[in-house]
N, C-alpha and C. Protein backbone atom coordinates (compact mmCIF):
# COMPACT_ATOMS: atom_id res chain seq x y z
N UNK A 1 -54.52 -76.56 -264.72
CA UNK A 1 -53.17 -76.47 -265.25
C UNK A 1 -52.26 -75.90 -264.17
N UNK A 2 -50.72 -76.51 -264.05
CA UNK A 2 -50.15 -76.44 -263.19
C UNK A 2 -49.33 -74.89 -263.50
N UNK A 3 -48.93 -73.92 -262.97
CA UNK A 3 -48.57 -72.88 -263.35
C UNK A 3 -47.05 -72.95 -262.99
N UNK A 4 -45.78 -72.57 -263.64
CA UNK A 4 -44.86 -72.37 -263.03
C UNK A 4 -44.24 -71.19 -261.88
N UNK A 5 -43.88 -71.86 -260.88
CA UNK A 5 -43.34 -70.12 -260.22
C UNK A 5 -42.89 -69.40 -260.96
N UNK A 6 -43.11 -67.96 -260.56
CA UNK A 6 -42.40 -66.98 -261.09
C UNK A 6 -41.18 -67.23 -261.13
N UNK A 7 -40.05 -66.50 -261.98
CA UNK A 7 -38.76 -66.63 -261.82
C UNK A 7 -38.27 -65.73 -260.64
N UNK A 8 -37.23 -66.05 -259.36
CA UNK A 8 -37.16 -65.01 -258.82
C UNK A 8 -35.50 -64.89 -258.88
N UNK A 9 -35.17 -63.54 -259.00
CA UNK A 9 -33.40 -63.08 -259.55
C UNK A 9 -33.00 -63.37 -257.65
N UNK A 10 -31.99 -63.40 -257.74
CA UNK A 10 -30.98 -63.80 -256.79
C UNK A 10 -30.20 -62.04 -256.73
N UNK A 11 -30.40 -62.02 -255.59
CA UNK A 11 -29.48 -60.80 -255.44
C UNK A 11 -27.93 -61.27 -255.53
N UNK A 12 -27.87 -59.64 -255.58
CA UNK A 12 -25.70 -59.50 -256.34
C UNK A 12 -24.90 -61.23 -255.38
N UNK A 13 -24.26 -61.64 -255.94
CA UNK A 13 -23.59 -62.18 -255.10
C UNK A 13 -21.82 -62.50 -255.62
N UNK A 14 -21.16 -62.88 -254.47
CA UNK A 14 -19.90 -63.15 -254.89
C UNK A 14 -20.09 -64.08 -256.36
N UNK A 15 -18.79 -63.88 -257.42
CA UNK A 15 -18.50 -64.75 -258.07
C UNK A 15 -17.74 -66.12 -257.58
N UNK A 16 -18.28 -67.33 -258.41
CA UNK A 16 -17.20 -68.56 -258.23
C UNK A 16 -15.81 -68.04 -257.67
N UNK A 17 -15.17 -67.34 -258.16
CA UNK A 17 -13.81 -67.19 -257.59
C UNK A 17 -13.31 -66.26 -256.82
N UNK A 18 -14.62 -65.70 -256.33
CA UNK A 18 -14.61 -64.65 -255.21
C UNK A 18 -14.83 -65.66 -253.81
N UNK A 19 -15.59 -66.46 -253.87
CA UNK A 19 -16.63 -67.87 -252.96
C UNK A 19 -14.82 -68.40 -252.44
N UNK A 20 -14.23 -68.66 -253.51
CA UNK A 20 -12.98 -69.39 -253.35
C UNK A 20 -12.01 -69.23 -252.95
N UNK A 21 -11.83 -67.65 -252.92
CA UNK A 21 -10.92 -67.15 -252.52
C UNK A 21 -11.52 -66.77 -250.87
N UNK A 22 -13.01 -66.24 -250.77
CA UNK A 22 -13.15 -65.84 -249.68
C UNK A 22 -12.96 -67.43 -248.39
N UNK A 23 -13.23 -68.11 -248.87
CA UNK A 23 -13.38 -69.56 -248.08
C UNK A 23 -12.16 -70.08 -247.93
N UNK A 24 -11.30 -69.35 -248.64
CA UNK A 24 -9.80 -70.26 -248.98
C UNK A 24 -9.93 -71.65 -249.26
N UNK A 25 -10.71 -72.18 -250.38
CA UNK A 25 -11.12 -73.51 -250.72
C UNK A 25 -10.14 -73.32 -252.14
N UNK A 26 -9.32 -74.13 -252.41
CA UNK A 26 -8.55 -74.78 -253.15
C UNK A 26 -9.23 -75.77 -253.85
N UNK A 27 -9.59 -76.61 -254.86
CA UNK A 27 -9.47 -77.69 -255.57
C UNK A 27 -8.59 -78.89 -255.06
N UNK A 28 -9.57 -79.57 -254.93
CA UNK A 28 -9.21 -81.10 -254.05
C UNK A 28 -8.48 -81.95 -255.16
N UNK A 29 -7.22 -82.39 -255.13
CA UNK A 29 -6.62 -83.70 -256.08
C UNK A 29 -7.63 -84.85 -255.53
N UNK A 30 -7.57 -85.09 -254.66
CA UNK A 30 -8.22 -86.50 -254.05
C UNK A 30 -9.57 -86.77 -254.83
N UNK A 31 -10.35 -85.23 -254.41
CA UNK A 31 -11.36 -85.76 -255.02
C UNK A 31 -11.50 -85.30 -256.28
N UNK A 32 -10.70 -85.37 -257.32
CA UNK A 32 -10.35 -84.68 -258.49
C UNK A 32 -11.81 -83.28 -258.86
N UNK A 33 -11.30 -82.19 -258.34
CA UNK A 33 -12.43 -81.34 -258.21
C UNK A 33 -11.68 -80.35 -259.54
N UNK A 34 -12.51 -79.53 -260.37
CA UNK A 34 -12.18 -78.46 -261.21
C UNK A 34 -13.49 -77.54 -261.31
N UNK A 35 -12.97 -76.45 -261.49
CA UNK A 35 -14.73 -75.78 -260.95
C UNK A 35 -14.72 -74.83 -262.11
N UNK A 36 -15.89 -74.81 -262.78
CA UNK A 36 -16.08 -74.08 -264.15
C UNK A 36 -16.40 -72.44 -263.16
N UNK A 37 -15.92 -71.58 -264.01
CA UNK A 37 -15.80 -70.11 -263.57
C UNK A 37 -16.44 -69.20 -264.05
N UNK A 38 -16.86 -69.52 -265.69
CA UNK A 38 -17.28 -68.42 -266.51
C UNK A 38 -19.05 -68.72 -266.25
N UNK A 39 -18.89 -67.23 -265.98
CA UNK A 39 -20.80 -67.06 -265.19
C UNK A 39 -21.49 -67.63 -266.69
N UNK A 40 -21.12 -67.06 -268.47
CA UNK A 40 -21.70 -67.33 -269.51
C UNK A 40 -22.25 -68.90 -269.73
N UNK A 41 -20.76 -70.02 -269.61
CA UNK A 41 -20.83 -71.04 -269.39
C UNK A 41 -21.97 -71.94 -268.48
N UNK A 42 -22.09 -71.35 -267.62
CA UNK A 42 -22.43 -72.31 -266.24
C UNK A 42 -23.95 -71.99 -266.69
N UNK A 43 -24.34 -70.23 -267.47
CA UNK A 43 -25.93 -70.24 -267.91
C UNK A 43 -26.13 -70.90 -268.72
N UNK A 44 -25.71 -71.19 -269.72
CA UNK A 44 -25.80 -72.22 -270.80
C UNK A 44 -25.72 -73.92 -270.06
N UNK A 45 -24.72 -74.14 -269.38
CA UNK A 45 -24.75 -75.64 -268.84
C UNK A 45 -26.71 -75.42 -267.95
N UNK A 46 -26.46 -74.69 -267.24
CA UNK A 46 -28.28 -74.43 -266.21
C UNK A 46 -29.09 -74.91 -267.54
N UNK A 47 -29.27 -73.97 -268.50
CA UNK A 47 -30.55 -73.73 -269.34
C UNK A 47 -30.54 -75.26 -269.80
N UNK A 48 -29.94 -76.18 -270.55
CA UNK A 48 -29.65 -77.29 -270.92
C UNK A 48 -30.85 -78.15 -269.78
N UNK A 49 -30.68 -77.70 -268.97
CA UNK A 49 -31.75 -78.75 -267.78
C UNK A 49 -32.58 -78.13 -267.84
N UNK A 50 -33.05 -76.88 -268.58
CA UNK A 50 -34.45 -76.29 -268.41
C UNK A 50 -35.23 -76.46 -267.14
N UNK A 51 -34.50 -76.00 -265.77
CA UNK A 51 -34.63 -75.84 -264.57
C UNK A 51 -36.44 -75.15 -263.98
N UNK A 52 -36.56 -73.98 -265.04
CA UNK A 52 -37.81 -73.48 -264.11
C UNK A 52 -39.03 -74.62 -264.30
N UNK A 53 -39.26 -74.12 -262.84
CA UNK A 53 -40.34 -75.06 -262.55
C UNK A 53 -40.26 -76.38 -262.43
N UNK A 54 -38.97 -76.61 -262.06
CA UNK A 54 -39.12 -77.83 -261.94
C UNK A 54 -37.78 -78.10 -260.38
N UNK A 55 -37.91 -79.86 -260.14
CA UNK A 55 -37.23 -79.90 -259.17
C UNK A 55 -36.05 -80.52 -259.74
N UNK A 56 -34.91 -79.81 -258.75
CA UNK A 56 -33.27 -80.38 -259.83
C UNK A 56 -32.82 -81.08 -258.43
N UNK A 57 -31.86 -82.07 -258.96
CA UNK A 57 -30.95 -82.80 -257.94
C UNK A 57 -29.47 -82.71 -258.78
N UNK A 58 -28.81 -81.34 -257.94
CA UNK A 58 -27.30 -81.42 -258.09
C UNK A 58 -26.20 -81.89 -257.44
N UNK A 59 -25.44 -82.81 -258.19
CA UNK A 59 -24.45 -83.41 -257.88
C UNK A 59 -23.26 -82.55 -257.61
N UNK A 60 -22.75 -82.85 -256.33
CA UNK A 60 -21.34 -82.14 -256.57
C UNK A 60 -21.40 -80.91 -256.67
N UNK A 61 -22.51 -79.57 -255.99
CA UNK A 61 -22.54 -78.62 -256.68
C UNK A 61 -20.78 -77.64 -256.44
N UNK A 62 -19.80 -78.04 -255.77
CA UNK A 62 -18.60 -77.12 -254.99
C UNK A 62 -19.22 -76.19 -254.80
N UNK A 63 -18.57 -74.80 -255.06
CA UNK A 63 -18.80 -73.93 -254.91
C UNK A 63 -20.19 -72.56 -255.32
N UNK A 64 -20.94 -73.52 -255.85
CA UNK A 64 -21.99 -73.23 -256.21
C UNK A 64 -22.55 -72.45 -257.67
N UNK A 65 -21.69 -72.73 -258.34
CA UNK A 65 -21.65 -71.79 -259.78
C UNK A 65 -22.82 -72.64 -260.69
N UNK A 66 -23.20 -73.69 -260.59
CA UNK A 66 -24.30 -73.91 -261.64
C UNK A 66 -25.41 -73.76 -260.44
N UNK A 67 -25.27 -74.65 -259.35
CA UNK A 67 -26.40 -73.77 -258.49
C UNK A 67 -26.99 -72.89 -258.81
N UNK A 68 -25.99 -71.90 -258.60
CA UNK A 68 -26.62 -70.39 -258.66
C UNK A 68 -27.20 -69.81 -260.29
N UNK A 69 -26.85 -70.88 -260.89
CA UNK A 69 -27.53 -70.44 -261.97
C UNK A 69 -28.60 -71.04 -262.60
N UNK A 70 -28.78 -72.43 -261.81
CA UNK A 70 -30.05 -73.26 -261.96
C UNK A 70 -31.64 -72.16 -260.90
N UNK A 71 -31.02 -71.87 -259.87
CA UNK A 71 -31.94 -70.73 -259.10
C UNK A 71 -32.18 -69.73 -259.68
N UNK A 72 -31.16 -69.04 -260.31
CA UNK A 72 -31.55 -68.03 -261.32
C UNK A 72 -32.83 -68.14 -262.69
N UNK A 73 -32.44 -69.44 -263.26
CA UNK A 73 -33.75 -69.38 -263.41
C UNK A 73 -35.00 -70.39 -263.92
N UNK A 74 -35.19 -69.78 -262.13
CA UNK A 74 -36.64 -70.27 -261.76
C UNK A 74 -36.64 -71.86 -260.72
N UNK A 75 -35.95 -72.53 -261.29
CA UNK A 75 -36.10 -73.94 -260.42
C UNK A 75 -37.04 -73.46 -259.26
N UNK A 76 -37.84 -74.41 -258.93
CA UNK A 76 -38.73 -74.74 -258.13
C UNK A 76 -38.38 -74.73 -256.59
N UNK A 77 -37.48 -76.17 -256.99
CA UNK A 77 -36.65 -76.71 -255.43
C UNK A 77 -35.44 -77.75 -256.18
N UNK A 78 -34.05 -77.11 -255.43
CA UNK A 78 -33.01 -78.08 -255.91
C UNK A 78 -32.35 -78.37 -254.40
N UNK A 79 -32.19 -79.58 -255.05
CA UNK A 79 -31.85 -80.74 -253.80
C UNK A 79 -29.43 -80.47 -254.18
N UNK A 80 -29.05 -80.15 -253.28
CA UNK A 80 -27.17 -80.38 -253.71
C UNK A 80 -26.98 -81.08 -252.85
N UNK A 81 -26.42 -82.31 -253.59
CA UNK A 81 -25.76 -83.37 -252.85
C UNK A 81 -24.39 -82.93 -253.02
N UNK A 82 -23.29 -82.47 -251.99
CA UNK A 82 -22.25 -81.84 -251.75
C UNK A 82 -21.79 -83.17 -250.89
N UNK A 83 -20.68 -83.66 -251.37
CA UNK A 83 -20.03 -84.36 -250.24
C UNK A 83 -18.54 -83.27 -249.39
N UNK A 84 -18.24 -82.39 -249.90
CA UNK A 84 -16.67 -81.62 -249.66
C UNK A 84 -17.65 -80.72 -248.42
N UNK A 85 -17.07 -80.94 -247.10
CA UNK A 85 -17.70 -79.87 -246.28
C UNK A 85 -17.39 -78.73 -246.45
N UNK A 86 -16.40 -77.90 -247.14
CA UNK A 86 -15.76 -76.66 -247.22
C UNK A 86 -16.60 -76.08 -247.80
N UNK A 87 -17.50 -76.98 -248.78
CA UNK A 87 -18.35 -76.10 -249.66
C UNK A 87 -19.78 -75.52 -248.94
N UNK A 88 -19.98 -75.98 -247.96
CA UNK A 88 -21.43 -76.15 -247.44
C UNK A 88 -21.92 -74.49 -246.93
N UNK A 89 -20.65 -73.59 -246.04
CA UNK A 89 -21.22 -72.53 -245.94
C UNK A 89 -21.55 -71.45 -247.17
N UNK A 90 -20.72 -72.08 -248.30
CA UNK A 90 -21.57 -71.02 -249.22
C UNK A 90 -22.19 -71.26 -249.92
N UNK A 91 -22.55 -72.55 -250.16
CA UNK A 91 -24.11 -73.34 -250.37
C UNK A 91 -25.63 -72.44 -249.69
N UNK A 92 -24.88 -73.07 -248.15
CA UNK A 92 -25.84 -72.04 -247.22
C UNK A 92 -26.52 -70.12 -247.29
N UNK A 93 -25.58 -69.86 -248.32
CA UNK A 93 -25.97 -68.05 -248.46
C UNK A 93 -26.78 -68.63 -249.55
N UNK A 94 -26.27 -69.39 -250.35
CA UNK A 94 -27.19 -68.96 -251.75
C UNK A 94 -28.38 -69.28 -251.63
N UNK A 95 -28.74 -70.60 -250.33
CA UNK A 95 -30.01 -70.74 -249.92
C UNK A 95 -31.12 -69.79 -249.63
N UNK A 96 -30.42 -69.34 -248.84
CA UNK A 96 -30.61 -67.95 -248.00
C UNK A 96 -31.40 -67.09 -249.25
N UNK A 97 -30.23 -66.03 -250.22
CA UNK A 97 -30.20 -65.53 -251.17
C UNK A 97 -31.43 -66.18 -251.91
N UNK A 98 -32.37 -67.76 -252.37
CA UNK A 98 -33.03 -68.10 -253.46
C UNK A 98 -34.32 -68.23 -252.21
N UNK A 99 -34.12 -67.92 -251.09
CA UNK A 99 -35.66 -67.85 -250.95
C UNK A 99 -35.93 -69.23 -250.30
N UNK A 100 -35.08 -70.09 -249.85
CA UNK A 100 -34.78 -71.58 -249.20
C UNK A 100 -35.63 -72.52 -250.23
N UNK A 101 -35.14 -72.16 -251.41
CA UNK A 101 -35.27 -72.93 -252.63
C UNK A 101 -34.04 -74.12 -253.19
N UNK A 102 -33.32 -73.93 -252.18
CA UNK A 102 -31.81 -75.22 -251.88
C UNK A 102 -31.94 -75.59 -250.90
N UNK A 103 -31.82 -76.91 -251.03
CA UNK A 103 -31.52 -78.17 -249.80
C UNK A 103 -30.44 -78.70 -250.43
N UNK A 104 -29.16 -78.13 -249.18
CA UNK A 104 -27.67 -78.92 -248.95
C UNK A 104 -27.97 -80.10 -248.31
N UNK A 105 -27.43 -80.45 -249.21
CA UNK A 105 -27.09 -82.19 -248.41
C UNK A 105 -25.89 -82.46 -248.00
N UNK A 106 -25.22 -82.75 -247.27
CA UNK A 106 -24.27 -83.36 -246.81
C UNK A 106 -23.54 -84.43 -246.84
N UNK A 107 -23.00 -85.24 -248.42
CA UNK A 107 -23.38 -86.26 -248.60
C UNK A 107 -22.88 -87.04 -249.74
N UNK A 108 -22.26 -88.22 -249.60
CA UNK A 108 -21.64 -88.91 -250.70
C UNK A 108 -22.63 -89.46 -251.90
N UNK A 109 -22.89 -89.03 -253.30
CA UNK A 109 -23.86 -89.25 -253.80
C UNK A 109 -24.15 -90.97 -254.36
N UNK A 110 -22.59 -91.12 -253.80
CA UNK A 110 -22.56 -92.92 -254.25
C UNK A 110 -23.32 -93.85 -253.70
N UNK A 111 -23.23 -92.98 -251.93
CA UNK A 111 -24.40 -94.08 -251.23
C UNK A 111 -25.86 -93.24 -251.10
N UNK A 112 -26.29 -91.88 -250.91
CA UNK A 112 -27.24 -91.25 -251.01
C UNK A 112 -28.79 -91.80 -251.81
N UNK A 113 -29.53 -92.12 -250.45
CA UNK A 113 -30.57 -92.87 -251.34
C UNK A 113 -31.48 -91.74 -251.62
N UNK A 114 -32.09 -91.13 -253.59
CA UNK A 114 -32.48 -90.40 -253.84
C UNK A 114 -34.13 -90.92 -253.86
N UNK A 115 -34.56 -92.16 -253.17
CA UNK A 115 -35.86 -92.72 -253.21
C UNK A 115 -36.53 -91.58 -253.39
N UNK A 116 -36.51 -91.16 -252.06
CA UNK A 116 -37.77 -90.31 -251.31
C UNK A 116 -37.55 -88.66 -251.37
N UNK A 117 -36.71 -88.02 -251.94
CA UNK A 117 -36.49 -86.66 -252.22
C UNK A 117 -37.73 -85.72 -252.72
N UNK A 118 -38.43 -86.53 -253.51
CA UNK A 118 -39.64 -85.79 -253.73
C UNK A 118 -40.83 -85.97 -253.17
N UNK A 119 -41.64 -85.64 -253.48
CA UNK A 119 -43.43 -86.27 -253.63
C UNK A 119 -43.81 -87.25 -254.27
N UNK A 120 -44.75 -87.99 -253.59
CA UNK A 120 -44.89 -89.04 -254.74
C UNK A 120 -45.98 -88.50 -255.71
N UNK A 121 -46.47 -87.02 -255.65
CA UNK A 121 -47.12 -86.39 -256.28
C UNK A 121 -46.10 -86.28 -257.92
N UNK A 122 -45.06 -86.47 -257.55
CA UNK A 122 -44.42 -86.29 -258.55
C UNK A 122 -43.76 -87.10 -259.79
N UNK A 123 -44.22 -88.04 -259.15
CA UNK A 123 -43.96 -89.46 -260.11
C UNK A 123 -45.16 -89.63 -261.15
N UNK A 124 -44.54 -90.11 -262.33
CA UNK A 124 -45.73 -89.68 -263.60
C UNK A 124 -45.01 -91.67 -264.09
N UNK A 125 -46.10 -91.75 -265.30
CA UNK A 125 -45.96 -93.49 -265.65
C UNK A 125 -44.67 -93.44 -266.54
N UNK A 126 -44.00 -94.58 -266.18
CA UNK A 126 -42.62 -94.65 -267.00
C UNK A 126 -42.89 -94.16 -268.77
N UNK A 127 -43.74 -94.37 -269.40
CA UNK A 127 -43.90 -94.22 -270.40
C UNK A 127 -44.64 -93.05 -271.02
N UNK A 128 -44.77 -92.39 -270.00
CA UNK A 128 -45.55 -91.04 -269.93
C UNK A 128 -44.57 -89.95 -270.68
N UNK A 129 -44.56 -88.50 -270.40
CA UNK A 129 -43.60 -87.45 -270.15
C UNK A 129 -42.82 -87.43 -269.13
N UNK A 130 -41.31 -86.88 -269.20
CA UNK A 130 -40.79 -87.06 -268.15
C UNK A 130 -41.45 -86.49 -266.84
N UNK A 131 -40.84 -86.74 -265.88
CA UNK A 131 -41.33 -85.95 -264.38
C UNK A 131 -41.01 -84.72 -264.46
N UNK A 132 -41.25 -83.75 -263.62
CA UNK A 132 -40.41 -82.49 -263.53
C UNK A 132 -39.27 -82.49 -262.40
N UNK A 133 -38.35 -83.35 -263.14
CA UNK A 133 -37.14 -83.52 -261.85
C UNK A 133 -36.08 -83.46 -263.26
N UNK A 134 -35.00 -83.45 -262.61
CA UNK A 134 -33.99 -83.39 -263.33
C UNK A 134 -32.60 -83.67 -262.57
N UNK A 135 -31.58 -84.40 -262.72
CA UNK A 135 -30.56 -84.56 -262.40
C UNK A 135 -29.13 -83.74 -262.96
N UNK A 136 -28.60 -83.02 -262.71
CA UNK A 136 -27.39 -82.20 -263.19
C UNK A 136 -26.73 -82.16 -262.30
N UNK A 137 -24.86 -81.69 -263.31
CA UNK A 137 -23.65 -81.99 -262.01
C UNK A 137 -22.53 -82.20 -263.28
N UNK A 138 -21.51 -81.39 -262.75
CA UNK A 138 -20.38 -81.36 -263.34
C UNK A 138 -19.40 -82.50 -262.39
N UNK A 139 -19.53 -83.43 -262.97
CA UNK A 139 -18.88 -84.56 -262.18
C UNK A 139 -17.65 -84.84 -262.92
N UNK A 140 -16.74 -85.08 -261.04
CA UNK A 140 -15.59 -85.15 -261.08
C UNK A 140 -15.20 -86.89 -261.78
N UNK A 141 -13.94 -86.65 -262.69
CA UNK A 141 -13.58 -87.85 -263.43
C UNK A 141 -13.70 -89.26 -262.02
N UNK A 142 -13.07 -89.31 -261.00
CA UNK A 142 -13.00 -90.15 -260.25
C UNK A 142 -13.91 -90.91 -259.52
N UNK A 143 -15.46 -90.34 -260.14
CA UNK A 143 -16.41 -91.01 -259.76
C UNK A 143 -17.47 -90.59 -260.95
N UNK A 144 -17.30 -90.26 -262.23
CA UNK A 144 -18.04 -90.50 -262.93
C UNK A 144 -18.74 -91.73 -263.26
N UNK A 145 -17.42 -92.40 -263.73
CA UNK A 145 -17.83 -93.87 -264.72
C UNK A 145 -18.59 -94.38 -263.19
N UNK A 146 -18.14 -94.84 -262.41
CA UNK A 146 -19.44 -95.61 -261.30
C UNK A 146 -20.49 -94.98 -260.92
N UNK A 147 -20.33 -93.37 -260.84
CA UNK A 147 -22.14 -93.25 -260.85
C UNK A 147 -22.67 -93.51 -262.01
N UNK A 148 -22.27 -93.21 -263.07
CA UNK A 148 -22.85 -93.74 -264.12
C UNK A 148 -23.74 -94.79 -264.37
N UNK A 149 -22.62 -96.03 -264.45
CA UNK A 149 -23.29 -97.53 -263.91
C UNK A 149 -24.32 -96.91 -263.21
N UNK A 150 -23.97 -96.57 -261.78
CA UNK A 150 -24.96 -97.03 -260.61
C UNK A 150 -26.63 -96.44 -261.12
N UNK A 151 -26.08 -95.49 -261.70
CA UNK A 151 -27.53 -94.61 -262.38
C UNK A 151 -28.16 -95.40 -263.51
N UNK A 152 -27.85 -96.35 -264.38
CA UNK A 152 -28.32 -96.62 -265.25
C UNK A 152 -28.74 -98.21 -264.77
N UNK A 153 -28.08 -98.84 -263.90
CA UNK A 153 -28.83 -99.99 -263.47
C UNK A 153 -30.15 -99.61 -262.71
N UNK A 154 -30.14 -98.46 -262.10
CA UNK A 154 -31.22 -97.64 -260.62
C UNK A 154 -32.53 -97.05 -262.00
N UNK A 155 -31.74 -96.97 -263.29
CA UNK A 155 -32.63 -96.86 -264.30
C UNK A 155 -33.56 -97.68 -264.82
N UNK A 156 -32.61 -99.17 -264.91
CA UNK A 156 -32.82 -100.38 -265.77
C UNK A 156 -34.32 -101.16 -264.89
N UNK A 157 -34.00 -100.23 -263.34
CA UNK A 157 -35.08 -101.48 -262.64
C UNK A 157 -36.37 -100.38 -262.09
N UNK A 158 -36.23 -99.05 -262.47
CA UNK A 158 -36.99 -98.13 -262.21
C UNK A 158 -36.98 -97.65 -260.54
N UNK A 159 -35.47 -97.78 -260.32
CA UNK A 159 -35.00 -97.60 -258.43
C UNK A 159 -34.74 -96.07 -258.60
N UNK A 160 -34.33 -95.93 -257.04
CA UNK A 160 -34.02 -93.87 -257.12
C UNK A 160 -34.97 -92.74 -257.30
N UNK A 161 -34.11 -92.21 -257.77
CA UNK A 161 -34.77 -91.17 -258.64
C UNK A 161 -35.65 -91.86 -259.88
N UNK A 162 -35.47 -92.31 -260.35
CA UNK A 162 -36.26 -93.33 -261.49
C UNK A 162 -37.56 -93.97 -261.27
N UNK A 163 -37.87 -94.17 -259.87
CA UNK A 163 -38.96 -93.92 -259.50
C UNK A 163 -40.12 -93.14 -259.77
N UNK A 164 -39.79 -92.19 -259.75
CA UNK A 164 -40.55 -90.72 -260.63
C UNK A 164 -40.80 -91.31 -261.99
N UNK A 165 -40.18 -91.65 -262.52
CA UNK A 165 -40.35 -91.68 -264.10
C UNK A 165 -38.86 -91.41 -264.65
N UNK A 166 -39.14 -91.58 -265.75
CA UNK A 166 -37.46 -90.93 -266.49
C UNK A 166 -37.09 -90.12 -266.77
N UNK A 167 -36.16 -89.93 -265.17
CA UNK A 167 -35.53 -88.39 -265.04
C UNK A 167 -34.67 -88.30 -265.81
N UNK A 168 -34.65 -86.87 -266.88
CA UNK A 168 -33.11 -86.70 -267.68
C UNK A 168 -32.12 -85.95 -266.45
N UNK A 169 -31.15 -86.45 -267.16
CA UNK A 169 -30.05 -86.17 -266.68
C UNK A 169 -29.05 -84.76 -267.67
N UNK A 170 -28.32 -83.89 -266.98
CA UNK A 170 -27.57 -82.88 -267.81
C UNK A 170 -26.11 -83.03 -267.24
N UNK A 171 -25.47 -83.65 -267.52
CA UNK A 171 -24.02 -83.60 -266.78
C UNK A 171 -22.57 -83.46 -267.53
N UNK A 172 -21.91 -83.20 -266.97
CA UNK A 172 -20.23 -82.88 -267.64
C UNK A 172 -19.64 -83.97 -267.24
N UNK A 173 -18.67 -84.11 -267.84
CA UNK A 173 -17.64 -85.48 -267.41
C UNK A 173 -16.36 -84.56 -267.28
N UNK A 174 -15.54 -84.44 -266.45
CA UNK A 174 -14.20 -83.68 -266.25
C UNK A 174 -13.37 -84.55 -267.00
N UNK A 175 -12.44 -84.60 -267.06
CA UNK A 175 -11.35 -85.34 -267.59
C UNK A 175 -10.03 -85.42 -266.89
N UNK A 176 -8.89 -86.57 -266.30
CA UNK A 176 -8.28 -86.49 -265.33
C UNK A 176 -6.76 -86.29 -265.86
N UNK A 177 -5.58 -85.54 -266.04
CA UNK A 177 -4.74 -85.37 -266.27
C UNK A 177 -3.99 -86.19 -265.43
């Protein structure tokens, strides 16, 4: 029987809007960015993916507020596909901070091929239990609806991440004023 890691706590760190202010990172119109703030929130959005022990692929993490709360507790290994470079050095502490239990990516998740991110130790039969992967991400309105699609055709033919088996997904849809 496979055991889960321990959970390990993340030392003190800046809040979301401490990260934001210290970086002087603003909220992008272009890339319609809005960044959830309340630490309560973002534990409740984490727990929803039931993270420990398992491997997460976050979309879009900005400034790192569900990150840091998917590491909190327990995740295994999470993969952040970050395309905004502003966000990347404080991606980089929380790495640091979880024990190099985050891999920043650098990276538009539209073209990002998620084939090979794992093990193929980790792929279980489509009809099985899911894998222990998980996809989460508070995604911005302006590229929801097409990852969407792109995820559910990469579903339809067992491509991607889907490879593994059938990864759930936990995500927000922003909404564009």
């Amino acid at each position: 029987m496979m055991m889960s890691p321990p959970v390990r706590r993340l030392p003190p760190l800046p809040t979301v809007k401490d990260i934001l202010r210290m970086y002087k990172i603003t909220a992008s119109k272009r890339l319609s960015q809005n960044f959830i703030m309340d630490p309560r929130l973002l534990d409740k959005f984490a727990a929803l993916a039931s993270p420990s022990g398992k491997n997460v692929v976050e979309v879009g993490p900005g400034p790192g507020g569900i990150t840091r709360s998917i590491l909190g507790q327990g995740v295994r290994r999470c993969v952040a596909i970050e395309k905004d470079a502003r966000f990347l050095p404080a991606l980089q502490v929380l790495n640091e901070a979880s024990g190099g239990r985050l891999d920043v990516v650098h990276g538009d998740v539209m073209t990002f091929n998620m084939e090979r991110l794992f093990s193929d130790s980790c792929a279980v039969p489509w009809d099985g239990p899911h894998p222990d992967i998980e996809i989460c991400g508070n995604l911005p309105f302006n590229v929801s609806t097409p990852l969407t699609i792109k995820w559910l055709e990469a579903m339809s033919t067992q491509r991607s991440l889907w490879r593994y088996g059938r990864v759930p997904l936990t995500l927000t849809y922003q909404v564009g004023f």
